[in-house]
C-alpha atoms as a PDB file:
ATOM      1  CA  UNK A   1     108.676  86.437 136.563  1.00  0.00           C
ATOM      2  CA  UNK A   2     111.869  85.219 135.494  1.00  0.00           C
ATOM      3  CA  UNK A   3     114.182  87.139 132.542  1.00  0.00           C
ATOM      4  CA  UNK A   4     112.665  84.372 129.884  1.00  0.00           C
ATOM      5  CA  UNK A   5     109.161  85.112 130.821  1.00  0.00           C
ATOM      6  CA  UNK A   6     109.943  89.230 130.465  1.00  0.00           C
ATOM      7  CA  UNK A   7     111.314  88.257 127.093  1.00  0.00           C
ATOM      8  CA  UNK A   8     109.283  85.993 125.856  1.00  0.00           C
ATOM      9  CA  UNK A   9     106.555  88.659 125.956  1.00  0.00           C
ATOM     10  CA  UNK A  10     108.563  91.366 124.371  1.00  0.00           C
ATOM     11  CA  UNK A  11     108.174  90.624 120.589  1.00  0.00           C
ATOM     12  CA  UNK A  12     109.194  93.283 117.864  1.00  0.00           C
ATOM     13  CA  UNK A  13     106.055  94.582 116.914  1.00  0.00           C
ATOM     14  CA  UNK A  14     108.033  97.256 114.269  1.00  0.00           C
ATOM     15  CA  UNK A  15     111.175  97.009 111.830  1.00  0.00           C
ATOM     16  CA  UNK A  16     112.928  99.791 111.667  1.00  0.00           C
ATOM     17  CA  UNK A  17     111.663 102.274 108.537  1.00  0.00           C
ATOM     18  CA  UNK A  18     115.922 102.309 107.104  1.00  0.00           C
ATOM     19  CA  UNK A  19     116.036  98.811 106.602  1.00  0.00           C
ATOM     20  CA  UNK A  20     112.696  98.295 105.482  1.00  0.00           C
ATOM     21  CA  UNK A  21     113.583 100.265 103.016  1.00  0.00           C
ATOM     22  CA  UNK A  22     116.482  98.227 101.392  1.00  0.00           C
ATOM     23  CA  UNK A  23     114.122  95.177 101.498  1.00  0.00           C
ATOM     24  CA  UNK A  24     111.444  96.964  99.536  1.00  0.00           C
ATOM     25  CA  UNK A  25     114.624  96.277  96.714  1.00  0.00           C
ATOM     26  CA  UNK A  26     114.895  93.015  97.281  1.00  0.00           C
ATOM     27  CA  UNK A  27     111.344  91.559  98.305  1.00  0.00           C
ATOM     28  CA  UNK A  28     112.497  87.947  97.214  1.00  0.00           C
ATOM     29  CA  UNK A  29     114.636  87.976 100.455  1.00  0.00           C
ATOM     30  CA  UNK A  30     112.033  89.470 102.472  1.00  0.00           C
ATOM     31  CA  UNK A  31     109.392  86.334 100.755  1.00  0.00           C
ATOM     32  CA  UNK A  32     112.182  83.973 101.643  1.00  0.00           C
ATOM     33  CA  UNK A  33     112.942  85.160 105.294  1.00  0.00           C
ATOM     34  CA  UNK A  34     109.280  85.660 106.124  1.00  0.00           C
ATOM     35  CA  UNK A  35     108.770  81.627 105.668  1.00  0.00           C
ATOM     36  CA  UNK A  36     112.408  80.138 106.938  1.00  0.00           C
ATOM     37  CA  UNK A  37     112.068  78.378 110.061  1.00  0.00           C
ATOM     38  CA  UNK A  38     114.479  79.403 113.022  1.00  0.00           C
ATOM     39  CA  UNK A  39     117.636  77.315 112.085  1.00  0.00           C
ATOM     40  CA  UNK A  40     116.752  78.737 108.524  1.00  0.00           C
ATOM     41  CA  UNK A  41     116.868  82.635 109.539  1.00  0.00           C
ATOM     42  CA  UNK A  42     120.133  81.382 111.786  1.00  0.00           C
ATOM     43  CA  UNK A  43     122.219  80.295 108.520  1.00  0.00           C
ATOM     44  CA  UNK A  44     120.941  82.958 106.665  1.00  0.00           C
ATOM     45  CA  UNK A  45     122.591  84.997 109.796  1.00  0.00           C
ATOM     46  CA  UNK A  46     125.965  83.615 108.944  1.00  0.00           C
ATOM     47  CA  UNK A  47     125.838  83.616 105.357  1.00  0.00           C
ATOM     48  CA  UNK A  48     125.434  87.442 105.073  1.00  0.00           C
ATOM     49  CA  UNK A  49     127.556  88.010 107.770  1.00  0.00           C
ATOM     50  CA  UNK A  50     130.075  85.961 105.330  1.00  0.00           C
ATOM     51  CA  UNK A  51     129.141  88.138 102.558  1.00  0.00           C
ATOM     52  CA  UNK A  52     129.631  91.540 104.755  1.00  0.00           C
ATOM     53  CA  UNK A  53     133.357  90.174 105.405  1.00  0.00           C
ATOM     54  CA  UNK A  54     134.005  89.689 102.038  1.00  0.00           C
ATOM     55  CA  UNK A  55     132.696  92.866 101.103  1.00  0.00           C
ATOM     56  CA  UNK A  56     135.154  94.688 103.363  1.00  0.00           C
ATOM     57  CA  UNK A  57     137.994  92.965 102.826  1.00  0.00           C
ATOM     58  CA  UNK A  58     137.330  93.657  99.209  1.00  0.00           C
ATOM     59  CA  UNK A  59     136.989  97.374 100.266  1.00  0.00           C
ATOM     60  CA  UNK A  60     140.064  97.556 102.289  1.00  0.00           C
ATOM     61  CA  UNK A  61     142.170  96.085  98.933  1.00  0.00           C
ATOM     62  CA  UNK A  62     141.190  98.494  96.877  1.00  0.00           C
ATOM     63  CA  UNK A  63     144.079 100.859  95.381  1.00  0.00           C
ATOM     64  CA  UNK A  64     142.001 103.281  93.977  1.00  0.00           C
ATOM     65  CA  UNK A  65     139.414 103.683  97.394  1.00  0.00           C
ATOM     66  CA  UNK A  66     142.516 103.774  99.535  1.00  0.00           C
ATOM     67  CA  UNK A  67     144.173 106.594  97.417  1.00  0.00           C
ATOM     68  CA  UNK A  68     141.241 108.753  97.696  1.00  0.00           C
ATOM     69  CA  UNK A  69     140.684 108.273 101.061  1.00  0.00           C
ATOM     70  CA  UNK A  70     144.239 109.219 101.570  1.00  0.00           C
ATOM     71  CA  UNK A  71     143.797 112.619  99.401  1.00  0.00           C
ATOM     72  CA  UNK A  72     140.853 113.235 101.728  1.00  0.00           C
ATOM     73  CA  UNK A  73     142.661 112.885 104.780  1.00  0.00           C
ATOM     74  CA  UNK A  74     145.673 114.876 103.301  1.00  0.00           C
ATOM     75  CA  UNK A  75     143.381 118.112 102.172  1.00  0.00           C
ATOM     76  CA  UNK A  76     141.245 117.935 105.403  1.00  0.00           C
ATOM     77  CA  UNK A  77     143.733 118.041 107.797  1.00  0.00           C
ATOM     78  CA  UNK A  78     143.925 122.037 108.045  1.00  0.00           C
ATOM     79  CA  UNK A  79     139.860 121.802 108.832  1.00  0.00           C
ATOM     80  CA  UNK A  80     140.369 118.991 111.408  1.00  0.00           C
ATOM     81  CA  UNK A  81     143.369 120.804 112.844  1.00  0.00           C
ATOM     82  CA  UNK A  82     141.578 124.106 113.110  1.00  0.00           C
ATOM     83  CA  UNK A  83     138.486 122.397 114.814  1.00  0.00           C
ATOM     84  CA  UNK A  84     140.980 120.303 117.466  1.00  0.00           C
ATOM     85  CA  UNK A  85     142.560 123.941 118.079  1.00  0.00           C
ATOM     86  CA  UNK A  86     139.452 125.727 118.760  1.00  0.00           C
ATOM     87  CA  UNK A  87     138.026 122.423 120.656  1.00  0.00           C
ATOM     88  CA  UNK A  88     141.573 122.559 123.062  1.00  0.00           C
ATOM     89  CA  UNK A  89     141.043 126.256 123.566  1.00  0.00           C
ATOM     90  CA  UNK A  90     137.066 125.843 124.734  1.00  0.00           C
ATOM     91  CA  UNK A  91     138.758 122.622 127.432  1.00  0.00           C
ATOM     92  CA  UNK A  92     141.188 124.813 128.883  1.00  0.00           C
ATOM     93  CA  UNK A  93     138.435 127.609 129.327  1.00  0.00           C
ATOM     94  CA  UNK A  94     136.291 125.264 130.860  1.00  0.00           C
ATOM     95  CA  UNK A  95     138.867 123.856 132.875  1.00  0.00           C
ATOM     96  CA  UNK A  96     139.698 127.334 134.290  1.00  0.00           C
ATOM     97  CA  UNK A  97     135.647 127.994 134.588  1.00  0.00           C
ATOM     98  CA  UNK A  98     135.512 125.141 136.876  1.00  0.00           C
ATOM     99  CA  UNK A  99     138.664 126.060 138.713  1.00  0.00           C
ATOM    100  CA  UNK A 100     137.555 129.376 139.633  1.00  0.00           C
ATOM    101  CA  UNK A 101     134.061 127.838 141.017  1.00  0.00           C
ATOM    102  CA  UNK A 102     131.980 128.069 138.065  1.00  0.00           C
ATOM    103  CA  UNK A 103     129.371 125.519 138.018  1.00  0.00           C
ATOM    104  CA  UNK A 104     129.431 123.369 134.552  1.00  0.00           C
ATOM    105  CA  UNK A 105     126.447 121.048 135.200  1.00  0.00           C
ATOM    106  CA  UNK A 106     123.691 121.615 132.364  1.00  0.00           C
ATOM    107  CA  UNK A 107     121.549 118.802 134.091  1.00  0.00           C
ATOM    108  CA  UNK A 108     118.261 120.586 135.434  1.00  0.00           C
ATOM    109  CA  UNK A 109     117.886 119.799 138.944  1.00  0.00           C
END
């Protein structure tokens, strides 16, 4: 059987329960994407994928986002600090585990 064959027998049966959500708010799409032909569902493809790249470009201009997120990453540096400390003490520990003969495979055999 060649790849084609494997594939061509393999058709989504399910859509995943987080996105059907979202379409539930727009059912018009969902009305619209149920009927389009292939070439149809291909531009419709590009077009949102259009749309998502405007979108973040939008996002990445924006003063006001990019201010918070900078407060954000200013007041939770002490947390991520802490956890890189306490994640650079449990490496070395490890590393000396190993280096005295420890075993640190958690695979079950």
């Amino acid at each position: 059987m060649s790849k084609s064959d494997k594939t061509d027998n393999m058709q989504p049966t399910t859509f995943d329960e987080k996105w059907a959500k979202v379409l539930k708010e727009i059912p018009e799409f969902k009305e619209t994407a149920d009927a389009a032909s292939t070439d149809e569902l291909k531009k419709i493809i590009v077009t949102c994928e259009g749309n998502i790249y405007t979108v973040d470009k939008e996002k990445s201009e924006d003063v006001k986002l990019n201010a918070a997120k900078e407060i954000v990453k200013e007041l939770s540096a002490p947390y991520r600090d802490a956890v890189k400390i306490q994640t650079a003490k449990i490496k070395y520990a490890l590393f000396l585990l190993e280096g005295q003969g420890v075993d640190l495979n958690n695979k079950d055999d």
